[in-house]
PDB file of N, CA and C in Angstrom:
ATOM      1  N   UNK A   1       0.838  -1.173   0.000  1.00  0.00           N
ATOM      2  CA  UNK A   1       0.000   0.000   0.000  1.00  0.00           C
ATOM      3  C   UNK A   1       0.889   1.243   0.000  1.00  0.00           C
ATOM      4  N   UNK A   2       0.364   2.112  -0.916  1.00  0.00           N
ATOM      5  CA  UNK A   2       1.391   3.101  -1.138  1.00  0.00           C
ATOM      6  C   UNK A   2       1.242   4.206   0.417  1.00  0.00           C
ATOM      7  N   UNK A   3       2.021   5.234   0.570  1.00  0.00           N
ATOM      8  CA  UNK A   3       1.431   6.044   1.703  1.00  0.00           C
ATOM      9  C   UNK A   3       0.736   6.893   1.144  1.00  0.00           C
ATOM     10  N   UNK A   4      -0.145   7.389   1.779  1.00  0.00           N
ATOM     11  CA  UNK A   4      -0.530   8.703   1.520  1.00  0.00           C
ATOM     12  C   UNK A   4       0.104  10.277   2.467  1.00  0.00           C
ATOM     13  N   UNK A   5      -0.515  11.251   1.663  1.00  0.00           N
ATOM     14  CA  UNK A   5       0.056  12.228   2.508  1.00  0.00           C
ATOM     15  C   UNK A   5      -0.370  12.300   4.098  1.00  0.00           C
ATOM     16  N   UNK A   6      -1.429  12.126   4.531  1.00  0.00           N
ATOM     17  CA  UNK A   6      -1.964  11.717   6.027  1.00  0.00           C
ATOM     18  C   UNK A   6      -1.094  10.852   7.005  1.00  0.00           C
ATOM     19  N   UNK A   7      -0.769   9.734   6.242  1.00  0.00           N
ATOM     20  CA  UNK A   7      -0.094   9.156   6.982  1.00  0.00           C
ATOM     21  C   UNK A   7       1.492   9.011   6.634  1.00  0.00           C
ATOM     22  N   UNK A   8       2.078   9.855   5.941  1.00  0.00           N
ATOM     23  CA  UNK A   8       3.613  10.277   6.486  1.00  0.00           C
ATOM     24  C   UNK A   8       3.711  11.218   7.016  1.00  0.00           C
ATOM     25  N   UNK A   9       2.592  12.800   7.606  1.00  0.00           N
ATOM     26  CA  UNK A   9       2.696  13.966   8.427  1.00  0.00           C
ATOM     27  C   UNK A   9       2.566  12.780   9.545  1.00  0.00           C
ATOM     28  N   UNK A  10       1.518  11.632   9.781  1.00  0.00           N
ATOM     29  CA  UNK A  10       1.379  11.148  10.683  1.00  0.00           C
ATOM     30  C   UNK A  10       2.303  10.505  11.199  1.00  0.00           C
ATOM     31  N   UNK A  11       3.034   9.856  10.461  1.00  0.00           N
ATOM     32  CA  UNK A  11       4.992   9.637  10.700  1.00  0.00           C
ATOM     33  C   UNK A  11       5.966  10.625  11.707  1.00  0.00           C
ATOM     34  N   UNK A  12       5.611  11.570  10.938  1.00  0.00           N
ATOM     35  CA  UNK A  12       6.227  12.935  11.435  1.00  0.00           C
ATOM     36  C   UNK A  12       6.461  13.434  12.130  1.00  0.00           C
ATOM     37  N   UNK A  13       4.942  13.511  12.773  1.00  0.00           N
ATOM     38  CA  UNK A  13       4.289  13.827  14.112  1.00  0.00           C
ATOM     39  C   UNK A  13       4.630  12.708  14.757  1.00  0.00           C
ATOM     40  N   UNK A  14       4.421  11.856  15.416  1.00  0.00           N
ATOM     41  CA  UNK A  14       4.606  10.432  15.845  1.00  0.00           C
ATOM     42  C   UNK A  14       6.121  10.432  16.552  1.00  0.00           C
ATOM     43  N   UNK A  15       6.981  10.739  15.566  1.00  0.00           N
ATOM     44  CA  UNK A  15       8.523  10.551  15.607  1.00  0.00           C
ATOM     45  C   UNK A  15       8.826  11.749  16.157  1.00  0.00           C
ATOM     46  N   UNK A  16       8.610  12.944  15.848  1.00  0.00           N
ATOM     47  CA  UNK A  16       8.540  13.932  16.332  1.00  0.00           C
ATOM     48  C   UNK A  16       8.496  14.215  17.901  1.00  0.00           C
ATOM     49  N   UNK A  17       7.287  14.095  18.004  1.00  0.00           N
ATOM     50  CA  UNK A  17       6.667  14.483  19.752  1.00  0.00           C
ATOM     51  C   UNK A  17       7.182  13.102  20.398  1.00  0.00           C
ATOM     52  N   UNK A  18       7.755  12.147  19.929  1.00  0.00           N
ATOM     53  CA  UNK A  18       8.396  10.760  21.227  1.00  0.00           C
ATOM     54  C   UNK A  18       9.675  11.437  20.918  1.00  0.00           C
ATOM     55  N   UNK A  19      10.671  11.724  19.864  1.00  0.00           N
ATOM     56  CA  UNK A  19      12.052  11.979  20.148  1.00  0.00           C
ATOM     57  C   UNK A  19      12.004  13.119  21.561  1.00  0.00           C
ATOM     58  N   UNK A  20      10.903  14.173  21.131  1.00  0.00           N
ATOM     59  CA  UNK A  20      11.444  15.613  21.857  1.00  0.00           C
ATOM     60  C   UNK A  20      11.059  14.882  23.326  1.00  0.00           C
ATOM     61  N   UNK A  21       9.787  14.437  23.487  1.00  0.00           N
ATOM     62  CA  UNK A  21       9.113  13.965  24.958  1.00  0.00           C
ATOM     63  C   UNK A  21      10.206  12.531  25.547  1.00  0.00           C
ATOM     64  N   UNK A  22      11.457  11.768  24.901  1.00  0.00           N
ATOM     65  CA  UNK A  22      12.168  11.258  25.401  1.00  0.00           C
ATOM     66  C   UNK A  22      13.541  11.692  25.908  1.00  0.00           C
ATOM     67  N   UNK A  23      13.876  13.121  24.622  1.00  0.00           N
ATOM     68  CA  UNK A  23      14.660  13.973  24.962  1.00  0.00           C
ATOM     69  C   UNK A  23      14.699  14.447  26.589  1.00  0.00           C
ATOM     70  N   UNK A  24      13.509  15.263  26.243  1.00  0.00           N
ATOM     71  CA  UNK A  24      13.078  16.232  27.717  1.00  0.00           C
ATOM     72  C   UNK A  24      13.386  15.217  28.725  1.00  0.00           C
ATOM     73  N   UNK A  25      12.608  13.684  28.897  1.00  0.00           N
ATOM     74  CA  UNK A  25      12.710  13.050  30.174  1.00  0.00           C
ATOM     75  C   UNK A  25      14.134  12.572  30.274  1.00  0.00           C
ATOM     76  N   UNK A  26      15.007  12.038  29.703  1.00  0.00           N
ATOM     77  CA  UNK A  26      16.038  11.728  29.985  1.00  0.00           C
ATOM     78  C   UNK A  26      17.389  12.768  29.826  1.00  0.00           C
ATOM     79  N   UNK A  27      17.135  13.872  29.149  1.00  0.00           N
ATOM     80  CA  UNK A  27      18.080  15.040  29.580  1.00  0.00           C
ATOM     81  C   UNK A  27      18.119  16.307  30.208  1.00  0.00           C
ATOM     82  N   UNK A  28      16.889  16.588  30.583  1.00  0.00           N
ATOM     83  CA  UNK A  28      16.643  17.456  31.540  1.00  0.00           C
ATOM     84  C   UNK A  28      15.376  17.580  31.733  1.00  0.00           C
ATOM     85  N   UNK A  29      14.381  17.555  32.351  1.00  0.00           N
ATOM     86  CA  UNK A  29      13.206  17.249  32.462  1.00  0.00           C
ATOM     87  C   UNK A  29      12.417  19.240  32.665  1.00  0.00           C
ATOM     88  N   UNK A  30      13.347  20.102  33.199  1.00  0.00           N
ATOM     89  CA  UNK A  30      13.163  20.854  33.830  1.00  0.00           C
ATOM     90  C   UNK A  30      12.962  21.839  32.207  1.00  0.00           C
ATOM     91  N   UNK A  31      13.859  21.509  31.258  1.00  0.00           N
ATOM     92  CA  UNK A  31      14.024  22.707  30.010  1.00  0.00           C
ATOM     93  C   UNK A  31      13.104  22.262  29.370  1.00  0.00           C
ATOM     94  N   UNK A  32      11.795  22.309  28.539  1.00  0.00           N
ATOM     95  CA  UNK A  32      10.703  21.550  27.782  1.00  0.00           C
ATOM     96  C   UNK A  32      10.819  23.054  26.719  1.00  0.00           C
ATOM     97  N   UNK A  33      11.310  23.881  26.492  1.00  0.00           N
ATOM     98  CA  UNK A  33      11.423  24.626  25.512  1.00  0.00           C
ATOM     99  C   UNK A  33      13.575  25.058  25.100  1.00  0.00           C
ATOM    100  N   UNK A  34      13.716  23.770  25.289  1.00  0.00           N
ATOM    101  CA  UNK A  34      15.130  23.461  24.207  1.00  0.00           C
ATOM    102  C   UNK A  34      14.792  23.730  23.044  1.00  0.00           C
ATOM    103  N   UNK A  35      15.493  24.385  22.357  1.00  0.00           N
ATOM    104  CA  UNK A  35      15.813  25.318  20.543  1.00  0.00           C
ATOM    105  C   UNK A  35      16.445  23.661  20.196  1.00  0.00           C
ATOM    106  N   UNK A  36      17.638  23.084  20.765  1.00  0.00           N
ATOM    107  CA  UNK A  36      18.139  22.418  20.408  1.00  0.00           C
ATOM    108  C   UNK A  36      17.630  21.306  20.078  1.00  0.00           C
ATOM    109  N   UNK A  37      16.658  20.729  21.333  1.00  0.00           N
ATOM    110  CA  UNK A  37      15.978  19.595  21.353  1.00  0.00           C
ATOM    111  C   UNK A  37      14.671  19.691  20.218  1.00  0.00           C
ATOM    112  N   UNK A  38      14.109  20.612  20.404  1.00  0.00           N
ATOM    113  CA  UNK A  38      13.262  20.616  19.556  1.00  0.00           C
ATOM    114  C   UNK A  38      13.598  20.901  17.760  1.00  0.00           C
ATOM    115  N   UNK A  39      14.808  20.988  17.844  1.00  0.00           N
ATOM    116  CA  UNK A  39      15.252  21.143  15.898  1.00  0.00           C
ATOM    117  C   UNK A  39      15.936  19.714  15.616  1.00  0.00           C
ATOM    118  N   UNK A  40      16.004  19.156  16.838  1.00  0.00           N
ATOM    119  CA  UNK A  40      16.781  17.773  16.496  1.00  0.00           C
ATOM    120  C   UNK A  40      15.875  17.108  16.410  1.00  0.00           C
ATOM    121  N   UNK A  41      14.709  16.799  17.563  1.00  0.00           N
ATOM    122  CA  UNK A  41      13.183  15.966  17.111  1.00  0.00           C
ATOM    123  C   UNK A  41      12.390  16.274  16.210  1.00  0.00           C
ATOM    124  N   UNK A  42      12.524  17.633  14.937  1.00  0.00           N
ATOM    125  CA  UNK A  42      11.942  17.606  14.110  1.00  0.00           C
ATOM    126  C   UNK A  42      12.944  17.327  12.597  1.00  0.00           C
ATOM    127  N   UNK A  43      13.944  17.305  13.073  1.00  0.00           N
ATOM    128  CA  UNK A  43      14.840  16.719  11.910  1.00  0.00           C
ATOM    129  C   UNK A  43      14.992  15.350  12.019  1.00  0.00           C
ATOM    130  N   UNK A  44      14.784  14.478  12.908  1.00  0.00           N
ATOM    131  CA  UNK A  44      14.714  13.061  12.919  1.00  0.00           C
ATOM    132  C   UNK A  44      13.316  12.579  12.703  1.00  0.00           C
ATOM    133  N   UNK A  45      11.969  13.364  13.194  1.00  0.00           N
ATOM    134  CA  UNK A  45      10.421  13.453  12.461  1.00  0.00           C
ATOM    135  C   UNK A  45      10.622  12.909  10.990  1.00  0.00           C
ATOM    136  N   UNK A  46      11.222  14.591  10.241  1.00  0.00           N
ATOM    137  CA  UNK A  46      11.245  14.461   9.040  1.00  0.00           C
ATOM    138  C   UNK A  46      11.864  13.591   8.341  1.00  0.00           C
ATOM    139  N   UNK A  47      13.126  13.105   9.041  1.00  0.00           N
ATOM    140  CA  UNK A  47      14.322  12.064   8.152  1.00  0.00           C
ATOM    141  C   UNK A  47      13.461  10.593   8.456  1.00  0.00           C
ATOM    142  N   UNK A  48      12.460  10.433   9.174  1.00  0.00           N
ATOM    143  CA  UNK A  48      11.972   9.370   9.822  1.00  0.00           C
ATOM    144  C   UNK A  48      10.560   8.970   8.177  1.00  0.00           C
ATOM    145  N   UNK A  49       9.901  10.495   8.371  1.00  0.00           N
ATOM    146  CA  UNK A  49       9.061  10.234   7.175  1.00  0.00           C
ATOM    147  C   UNK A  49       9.227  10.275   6.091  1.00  0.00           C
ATOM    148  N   UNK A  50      10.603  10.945   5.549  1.00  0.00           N
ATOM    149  CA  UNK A  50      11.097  10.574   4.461  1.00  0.00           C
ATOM    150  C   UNK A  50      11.574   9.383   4.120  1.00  0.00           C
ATOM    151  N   UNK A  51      11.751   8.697   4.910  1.00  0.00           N
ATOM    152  CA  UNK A  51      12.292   7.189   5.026  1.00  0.00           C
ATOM    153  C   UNK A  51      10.924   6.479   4.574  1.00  0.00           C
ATOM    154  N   UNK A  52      10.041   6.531   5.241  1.00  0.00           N
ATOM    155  CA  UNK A  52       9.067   5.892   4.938  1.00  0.00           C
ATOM    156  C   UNK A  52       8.282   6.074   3.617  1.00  0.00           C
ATOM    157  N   UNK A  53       8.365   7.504   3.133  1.00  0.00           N
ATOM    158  CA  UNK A  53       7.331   7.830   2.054  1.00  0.00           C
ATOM    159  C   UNK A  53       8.562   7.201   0.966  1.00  0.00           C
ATOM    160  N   UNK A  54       9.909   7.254   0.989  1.00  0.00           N
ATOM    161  CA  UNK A  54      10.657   6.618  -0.126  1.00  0.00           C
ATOM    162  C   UNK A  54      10.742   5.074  -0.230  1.00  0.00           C
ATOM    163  N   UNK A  55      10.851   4.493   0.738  1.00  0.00           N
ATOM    164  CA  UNK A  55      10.622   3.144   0.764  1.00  0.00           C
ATOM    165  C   UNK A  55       9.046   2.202   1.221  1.00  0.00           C
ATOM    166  N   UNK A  56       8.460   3.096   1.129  1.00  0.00           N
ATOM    167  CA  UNK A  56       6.932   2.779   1.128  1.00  0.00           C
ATOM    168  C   UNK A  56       6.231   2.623  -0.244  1.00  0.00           C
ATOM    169  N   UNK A  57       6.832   3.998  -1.445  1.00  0.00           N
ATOM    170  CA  UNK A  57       6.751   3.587  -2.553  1.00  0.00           C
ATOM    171  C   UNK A  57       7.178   2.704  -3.884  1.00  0.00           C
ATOM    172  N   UNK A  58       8.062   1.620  -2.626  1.00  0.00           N
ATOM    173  CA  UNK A  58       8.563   0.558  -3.572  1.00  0.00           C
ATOM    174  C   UNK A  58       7.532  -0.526  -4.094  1.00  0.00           C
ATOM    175  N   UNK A  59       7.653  -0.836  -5.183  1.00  0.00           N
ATOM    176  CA  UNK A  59       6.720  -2.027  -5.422  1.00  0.00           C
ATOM    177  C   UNK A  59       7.631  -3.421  -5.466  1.00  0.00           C
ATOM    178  N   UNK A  60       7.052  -3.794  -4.829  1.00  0.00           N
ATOM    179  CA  UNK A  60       7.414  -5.883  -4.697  1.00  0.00           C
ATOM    180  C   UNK A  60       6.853  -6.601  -5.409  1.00  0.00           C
TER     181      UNK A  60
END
């Protein structure tokens, strides 16, 4: 099944809000508005759904 656009934002999001919300708990619980943390959980989001929307559109 190919993806659709719904469900690779839904990738996105997904990968997104667990990197930053595992970030926060295991490196400082106290900073929840890190610049850092939050450009790194949305660059691993995105590298996460790009992964998927490119190898999702393989056919077997």
């Amino acid at each position: 099944m190919a993806p659709t656009m719904k469900s690779v934002f839904g990738m996105f999001v997904a990968f997104s809000v667990t990197i930053y919300v595992y970030g926060n708990i295991m490196a400082d619980f106290r900073n929840w508005l890190s610049l850092p943390l939050i450009l790194v959980s949305l660059l691993i989001g995105c590298l996460a759904a790009s992964l998927y929307y490119r190898f999702g559109k393989r056919k077997y």
